[in-house]
Protein backbone atom coordinates (compact mmCIF):
# COMPACT_ATOMS: atom_id res chain seq x y z
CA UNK A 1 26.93 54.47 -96.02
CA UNK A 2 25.15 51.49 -94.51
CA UNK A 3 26.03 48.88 -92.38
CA UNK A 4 26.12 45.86 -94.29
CA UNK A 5 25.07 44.91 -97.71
CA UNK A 6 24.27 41.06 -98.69
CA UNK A 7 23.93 39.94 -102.04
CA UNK A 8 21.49 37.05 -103.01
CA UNK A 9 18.52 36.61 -100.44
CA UNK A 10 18.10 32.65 -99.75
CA UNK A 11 19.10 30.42 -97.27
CA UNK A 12 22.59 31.65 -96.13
CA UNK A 13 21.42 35.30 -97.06
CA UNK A 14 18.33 35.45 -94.61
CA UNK A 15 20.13 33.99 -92.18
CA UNK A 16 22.98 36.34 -92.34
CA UNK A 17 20.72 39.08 -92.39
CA UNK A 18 18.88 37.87 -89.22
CA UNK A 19 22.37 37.78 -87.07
CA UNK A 20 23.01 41.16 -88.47
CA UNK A 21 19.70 42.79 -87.89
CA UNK A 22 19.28 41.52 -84.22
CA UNK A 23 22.14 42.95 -83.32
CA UNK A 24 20.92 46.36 -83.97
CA UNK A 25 23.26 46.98 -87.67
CA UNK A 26 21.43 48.18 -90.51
CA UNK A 27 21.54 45.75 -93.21
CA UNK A 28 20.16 45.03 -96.69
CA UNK A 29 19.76 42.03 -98.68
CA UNK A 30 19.39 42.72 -102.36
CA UNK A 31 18.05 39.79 -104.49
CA UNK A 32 17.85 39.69 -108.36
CA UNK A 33 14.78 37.98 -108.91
CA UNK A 34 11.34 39.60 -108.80
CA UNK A 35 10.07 36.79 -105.99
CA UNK A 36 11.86 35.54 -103.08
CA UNK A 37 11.89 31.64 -104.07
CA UNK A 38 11.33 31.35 -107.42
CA UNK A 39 13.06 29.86 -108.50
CA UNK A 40 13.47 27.22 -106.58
CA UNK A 41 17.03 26.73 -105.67
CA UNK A 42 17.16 23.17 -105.15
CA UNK A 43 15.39 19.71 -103.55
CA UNK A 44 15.16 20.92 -100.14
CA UNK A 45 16.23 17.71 -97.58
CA UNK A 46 17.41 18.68 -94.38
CA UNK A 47 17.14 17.38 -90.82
CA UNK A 48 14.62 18.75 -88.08
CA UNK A 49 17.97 19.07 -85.90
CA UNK A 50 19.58 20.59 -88.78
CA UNK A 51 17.09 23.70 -88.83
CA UNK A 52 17.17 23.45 -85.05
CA UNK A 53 20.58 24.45 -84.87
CA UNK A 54 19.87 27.10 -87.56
CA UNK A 55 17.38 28.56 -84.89
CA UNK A 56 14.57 27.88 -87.36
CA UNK A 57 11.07 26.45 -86.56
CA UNK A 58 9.11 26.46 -89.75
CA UNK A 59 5.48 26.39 -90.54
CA UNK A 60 4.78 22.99 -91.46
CA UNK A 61 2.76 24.69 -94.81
CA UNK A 62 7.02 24.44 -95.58
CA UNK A 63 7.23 20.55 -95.33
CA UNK A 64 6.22 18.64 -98.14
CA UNK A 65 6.96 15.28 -96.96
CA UNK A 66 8.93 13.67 -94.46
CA UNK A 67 11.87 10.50 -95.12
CA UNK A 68 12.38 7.56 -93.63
CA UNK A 69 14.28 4.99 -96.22
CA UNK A 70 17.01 5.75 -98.60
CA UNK A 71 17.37 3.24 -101.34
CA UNK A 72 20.61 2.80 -102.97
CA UNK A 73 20.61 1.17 -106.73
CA UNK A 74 23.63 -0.20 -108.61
CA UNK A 75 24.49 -0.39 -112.15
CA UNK A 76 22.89 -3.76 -112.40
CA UNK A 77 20.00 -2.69 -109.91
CA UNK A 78 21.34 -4.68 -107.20
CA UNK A 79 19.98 -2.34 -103.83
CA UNK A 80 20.46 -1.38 -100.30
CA UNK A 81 18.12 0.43 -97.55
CA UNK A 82 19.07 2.38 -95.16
CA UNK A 83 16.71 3.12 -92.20
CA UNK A 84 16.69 7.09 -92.14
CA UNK A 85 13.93 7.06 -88.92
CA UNK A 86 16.48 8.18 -86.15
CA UNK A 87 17.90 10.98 -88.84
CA UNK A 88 14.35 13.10 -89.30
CA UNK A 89 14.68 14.37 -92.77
CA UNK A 90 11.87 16.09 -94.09
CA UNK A 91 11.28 17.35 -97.78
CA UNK A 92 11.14 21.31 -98.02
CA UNK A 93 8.99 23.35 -100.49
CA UNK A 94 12.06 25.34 -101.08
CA UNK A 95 9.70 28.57 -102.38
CA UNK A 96 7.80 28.88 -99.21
CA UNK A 97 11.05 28.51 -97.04
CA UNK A 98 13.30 30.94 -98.55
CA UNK A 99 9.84 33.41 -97.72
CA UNK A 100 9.91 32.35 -94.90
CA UNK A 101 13.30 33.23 -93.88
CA UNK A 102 12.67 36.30 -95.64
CA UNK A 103 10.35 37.13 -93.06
CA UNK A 104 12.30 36.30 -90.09
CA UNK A 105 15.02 38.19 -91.53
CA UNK A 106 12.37 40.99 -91.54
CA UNK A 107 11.07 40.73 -88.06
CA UNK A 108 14.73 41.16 -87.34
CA UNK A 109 15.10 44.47 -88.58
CA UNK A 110 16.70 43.41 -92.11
CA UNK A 111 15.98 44.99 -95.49
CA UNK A 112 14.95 43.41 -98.31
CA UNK A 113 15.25 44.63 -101.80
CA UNK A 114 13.78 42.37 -104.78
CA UNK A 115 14.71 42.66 -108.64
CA UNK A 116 18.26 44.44 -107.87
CA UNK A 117 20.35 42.74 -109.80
CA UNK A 118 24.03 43.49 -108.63
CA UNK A 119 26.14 43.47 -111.48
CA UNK A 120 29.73 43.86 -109.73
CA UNK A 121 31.09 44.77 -106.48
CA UNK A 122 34.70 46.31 -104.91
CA UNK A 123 36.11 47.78 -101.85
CA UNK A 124 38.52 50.20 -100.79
CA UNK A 125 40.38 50.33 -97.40
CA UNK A 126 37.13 52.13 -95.83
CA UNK A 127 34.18 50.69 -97.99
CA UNK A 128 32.91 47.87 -99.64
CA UNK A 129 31.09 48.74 -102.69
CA UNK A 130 28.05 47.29 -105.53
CA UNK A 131 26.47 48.49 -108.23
CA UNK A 132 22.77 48.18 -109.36
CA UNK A 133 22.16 49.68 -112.76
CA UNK A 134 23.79 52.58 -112.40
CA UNK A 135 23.69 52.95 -108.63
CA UNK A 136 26.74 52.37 -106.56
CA UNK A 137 26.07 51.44 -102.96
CA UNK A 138 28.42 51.71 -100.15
CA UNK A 139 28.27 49.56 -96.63
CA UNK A 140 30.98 48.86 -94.24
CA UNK A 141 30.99 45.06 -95.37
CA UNK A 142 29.74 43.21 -98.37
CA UNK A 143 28.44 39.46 -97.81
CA UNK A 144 28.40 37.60 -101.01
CA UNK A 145 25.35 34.63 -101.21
CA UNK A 146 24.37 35.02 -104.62
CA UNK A 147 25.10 30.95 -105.65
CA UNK A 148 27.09 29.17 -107.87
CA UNK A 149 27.37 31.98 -110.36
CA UNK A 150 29.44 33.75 -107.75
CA UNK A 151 31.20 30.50 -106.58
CA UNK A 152 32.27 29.96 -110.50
CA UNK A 153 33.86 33.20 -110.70
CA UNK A 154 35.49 32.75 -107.52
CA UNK A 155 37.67 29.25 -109.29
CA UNK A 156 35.09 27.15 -108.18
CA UNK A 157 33.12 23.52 -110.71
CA UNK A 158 29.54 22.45 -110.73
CA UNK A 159 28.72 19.36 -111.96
CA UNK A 160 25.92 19.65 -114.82
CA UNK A 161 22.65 18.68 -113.66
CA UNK A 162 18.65 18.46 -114.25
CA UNK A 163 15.75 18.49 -112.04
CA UNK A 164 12.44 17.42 -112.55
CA UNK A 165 8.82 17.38 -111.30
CA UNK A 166 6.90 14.27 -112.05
CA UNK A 167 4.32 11.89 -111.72
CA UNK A 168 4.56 8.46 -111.55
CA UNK A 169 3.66 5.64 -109.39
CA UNK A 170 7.07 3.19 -109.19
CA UNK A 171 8.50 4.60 -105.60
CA UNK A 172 7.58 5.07 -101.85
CA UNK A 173 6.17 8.24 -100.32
CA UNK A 174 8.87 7.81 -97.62
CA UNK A 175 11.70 6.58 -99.47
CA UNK A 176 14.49 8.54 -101.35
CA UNK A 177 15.67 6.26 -104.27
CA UNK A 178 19.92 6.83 -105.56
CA UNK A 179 21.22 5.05 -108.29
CA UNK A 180 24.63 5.07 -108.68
CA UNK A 181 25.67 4.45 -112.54
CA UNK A 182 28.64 5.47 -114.10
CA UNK A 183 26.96 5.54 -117.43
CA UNK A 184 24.05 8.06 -116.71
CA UNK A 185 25.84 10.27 -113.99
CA UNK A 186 29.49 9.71 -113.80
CA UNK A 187 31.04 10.90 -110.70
CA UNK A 188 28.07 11.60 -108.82
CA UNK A 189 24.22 10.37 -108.92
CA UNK A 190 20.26 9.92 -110.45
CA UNK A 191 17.54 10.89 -107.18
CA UNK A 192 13.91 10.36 -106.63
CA UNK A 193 12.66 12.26 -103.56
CA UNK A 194 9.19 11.92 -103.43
CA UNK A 195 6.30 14.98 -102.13
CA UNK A 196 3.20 12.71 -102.09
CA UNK A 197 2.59 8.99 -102.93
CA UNK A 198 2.84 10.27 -106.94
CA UNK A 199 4.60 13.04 -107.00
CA UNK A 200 8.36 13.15 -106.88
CA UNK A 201 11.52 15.82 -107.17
CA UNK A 202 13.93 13.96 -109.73
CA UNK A 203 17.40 14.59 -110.91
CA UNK A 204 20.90 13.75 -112.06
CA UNK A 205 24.53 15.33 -112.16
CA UNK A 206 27.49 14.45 -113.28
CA UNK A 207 30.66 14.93 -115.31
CA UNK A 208 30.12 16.09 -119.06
CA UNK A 209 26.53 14.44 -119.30
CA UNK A 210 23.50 15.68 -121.06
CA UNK A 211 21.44 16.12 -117.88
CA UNK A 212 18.04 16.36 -119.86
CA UNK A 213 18.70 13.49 -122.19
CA UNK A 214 19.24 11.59 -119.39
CA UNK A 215 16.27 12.31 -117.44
CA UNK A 216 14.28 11.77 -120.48
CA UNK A 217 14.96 8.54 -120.52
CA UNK A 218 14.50 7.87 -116.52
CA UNK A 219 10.95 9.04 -116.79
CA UNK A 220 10.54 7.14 -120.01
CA UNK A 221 11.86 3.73 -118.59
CA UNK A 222 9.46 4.27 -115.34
CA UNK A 223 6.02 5.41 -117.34
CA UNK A 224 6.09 9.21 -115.48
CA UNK A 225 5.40 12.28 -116.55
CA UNK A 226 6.98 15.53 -116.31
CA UNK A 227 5.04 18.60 -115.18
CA UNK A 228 8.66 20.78 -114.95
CA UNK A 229 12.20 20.44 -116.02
CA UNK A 230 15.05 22.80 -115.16
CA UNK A 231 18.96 22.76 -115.04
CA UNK A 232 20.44 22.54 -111.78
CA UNK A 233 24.25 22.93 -111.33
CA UNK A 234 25.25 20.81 -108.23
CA UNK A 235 28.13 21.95 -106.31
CA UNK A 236 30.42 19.17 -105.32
CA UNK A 237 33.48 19.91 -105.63
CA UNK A 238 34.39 21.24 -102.04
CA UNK A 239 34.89 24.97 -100.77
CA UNK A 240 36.66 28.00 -102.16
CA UNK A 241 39.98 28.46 -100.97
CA UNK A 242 38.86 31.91 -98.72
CA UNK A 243 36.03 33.37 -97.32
CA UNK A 244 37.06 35.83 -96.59
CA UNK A 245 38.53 38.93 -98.08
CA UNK A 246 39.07 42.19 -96.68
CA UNK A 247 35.19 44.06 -95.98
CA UNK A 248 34.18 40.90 -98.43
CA UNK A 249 32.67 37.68 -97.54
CA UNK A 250 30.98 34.13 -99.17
CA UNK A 251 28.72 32.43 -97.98
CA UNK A 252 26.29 29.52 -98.90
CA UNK A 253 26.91 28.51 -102.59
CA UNK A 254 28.95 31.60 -103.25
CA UNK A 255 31.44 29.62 -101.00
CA UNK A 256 30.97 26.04 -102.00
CA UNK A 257 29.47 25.30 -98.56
CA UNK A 258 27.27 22.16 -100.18
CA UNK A 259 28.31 18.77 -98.94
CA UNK A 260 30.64 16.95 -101.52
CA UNK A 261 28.95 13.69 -101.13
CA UNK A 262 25.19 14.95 -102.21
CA UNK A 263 25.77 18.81 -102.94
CA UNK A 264 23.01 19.45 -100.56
CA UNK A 265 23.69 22.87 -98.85
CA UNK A 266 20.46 24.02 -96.92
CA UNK A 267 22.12 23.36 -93.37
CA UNK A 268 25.93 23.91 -93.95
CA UNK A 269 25.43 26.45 -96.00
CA UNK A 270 22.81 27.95 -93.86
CA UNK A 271 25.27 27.60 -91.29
CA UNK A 272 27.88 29.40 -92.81
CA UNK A 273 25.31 32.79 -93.74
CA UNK A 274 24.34 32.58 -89.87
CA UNK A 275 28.63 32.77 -88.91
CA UNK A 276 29.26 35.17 -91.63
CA UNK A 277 26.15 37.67 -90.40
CA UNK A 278 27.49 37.29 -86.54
CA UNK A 279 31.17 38.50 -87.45
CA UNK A 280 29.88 41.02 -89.65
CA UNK A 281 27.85 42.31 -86.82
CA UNK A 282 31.12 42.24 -84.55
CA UNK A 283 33.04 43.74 -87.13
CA UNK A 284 30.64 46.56 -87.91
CA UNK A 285 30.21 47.33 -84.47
CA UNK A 286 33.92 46.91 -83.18
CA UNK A 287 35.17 48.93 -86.31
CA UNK A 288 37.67 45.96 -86.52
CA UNK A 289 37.60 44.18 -89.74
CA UNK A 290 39.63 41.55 -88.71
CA UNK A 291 36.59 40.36 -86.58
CA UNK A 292 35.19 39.20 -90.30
CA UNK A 293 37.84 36.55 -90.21
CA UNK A 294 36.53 35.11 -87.23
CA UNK A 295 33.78 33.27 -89.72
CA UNK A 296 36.05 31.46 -91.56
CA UNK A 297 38.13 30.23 -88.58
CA UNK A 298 34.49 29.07 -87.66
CA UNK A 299 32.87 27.50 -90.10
CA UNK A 300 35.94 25.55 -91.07
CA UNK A 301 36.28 24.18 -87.82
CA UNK A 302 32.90 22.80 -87.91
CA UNK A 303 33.19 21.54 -91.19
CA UNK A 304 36.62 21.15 -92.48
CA UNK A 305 37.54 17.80 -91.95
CA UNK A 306 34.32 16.43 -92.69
CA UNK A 307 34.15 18.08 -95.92
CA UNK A 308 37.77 16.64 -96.56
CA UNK A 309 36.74 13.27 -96.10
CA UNK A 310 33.33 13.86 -98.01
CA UNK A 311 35.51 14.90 -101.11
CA UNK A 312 38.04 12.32 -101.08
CA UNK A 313 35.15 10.06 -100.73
CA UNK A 314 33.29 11.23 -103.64
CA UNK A 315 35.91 11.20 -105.89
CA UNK A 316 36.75 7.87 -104.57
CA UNK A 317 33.61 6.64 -105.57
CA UNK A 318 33.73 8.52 -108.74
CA UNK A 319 36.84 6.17 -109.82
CA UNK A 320 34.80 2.73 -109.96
CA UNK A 321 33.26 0.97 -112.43
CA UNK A 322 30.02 -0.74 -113.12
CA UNK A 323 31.67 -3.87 -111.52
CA UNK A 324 32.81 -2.24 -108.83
CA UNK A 325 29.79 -0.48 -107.85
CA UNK A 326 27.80 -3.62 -108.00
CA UNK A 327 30.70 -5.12 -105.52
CA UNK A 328 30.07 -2.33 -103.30
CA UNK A 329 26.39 -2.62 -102.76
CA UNK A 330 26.49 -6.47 -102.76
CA UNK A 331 28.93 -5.90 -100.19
CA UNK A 332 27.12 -3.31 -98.05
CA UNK A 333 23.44 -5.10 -97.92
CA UNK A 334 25.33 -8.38 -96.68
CA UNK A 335 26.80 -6.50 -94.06
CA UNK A 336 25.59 -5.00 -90.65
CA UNK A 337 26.54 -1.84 -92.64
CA UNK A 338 22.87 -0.34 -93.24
CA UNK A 339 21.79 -1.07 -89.44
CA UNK A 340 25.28 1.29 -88.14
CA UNK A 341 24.55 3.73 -90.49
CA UNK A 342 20.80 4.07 -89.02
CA UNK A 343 21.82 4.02 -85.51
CA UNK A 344 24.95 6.37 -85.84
CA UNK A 345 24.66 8.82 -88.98
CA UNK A 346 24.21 12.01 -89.09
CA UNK A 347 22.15 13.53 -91.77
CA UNK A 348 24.12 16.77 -91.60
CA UNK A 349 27.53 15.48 -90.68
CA UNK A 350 27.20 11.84 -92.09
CA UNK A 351 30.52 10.86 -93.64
CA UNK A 352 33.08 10.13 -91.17
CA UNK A 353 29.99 7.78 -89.49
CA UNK A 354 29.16 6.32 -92.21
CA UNK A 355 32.51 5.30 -93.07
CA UNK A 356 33.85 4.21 -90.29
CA UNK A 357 30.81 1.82 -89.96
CA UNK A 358 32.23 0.57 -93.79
CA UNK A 359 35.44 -0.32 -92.11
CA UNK A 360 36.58 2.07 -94.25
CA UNK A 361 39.93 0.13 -95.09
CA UNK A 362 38.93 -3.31 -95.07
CA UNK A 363 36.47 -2.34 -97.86
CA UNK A 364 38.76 0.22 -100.11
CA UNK A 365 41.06 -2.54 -100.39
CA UNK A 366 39.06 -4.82 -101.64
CA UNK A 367 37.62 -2.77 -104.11
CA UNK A 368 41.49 -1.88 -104.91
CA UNK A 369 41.58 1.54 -103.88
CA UNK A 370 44.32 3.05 -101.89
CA UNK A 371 43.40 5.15 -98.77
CA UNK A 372 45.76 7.54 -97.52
CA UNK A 373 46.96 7.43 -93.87
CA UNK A 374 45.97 10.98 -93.04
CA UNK A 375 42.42 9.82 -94.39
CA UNK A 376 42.87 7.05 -92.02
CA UNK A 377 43.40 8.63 -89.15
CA UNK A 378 40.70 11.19 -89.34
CA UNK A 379 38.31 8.31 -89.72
CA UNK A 380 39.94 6.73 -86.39
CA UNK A 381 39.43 9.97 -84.88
């Protein structure tokens, strides 16, 4: 029997399997797919502090571009920039990172297994279990970060998205472009993050939409072309309930650890995997499986309050109309809004900044929406 066993080897999977591995525990990380990073799993924007905190430093053959302007778009195409300078996002090539954490999840001492496909997994009061095929594998504690196949099964929603690759020559190397429409992506967004001065990572989610039809018509309307198209489920909709359950534990995706606002997960998530590997290693090496819990406790305490006000947010936002939408951003680029948001958000933890530079009641009740007092208070905290 081995020490631990992760399924799904990507960002919160590497990184869990790092922790584990340099503290001595045999571990193995067993991904489905034939090629770590492929494929891709989704845009890749993060902040250089973000991977900082992650303890990762990567080769800048991972960067593909770096982001200094977001550009927000109404209904009507009335806009907003925001200076992103102070925030350092860069654009990953999400292939080369996930080998890249691969390997430092190697140097560690970790295990890596390609094209095993786990088709279920149990436990017992002494064992956590998974099969491959008609193998059955037994480790001391199973880490779930297989995505939001896993986080599906578990009770969780993805919104129903597309992502393209394209050419086209209407945006700014270093400026991501969001266009919030109710028509094209209710409940959520269109992107444009661009990789070179012509190149560009597009997409949309949202509730019941045809994602594809949709981005048809985007690179229609702009005069692109589209060199790759694939569905991309964005997870949105806040965390599981647990983490944690007996000798089993999510992590990443598999947990709903993507922010609510954008459903980007690479830090949070990552985050979560490098928790979740650190209690494993306690708990495999205290033989006390209550250590596992200590994860949970963890990560929610980082981000449990700002994922809370990042879903009541969203689905604030989700709620207005064309009209309303248009008020917003009419509202926001006549205010000092944009200038506080550059000087005090936080790529990684941005909400509760950003919205207390809104004046977060002042502007729901002018748009008419009602915001609770416990809401409130945790943006007057």
């Amino acid at each position: 029997m081995q020490g631990v066993s992760i399924v799904g080897g990507s960002v919160a999977g590497f990184l869990a399997a790092r922790e584990i591995a340099s503290k001595g525990i045999d571990v193995t990380v067993y991904e489905e797919h034939r090629e770590i990073g492929i494929p891709e799993k989704c845009d890749g924007l993060v902040s250089s502090s973000g991977m900082s905190e992650l303890g990762l430093v990567p080769p800048s053959s991972v960067i593909q571009n770096a982001l200094t302007k977001c550009r927000f778009f109404s209904p009507s195409m009335k806009e907003v920039d925001i200076d992103a300078r102070k925030q350092n996002v860069v654009v990953l090539d999400r292939s080369r990172f996930d080998k890249y954490l691969a390997e430092e999840a190697s140097r560690a001492g970790a295990k890596i297994e390609v094209g095993k496909r786990v088709s279920s997994y149990s436990q017992t009061q002494d064992r956590a279990s998974l099969k491959i095929e008609s193998d059955e594998i037994s480790s001391e504690i199973l880490l779930d970060c297989s995505g939001y196949e896993s986080y599906i099964r578990g009770g969780g929603a993805t919104l129903q998205g597309a992502q393209y690759i394209v050419y086209g020559k209407w945006f700014e190397k270093s400026t991501v472009e969001v266009y919030v429409d109710p028509k094209d992506a209710p409940g959520f967004f269109k992107w444009v993050i661009p990789l070179s001065s012509d190149i560009a990572k597009i997409g949309v989610a949202g509730n019941g939409i045809n994602s594809f039809g949709v981005m048809d018509s985007f690179v229609k309307e702009k005069g692109a072309q589209a060199f790759r198209k694939a569905a991309a489920p964005v997870i949105a909709s806040g965390t599981v309930k647990n983490f944690v359950e007996g000798r089993i534990a999510r992590a990443g995706d598999s947990a709903g650890q993507a922010k609510p606002t954008s459903g980007g997960g690479i830090y949070t998530g990552g985050f979560g995997g490098m928790l979740a590997g650190r209690a494993a290693a306690k708990a495999t090496k205290s033989k006390d499986i209550g250590a596992l819990k200590e994860y949970e406790s963890g990560w929610k305490g980082e981000f449990g309050e700002e994922f809370k006000l990042q879903l009541y947010a969203r689905n604030t936002f989700a709620k207005m109309d064309a009209k309303q939408l248009d008020q917003l951003i009419e509202m926001i680029a006549a205010s000092d809004v944009p200038k506080k948001i550059s000087e005090e958000g936080d790529f990684d933890r941005h909400s509760i900044a950003i919205l207390k530079a809104f004046g977060i009641s002042n502007l729901f009740s002018v748009l008419g929406v009602v915001v609770s007092n416990e809401i409130k208070s945790l943006v007057k905290s």
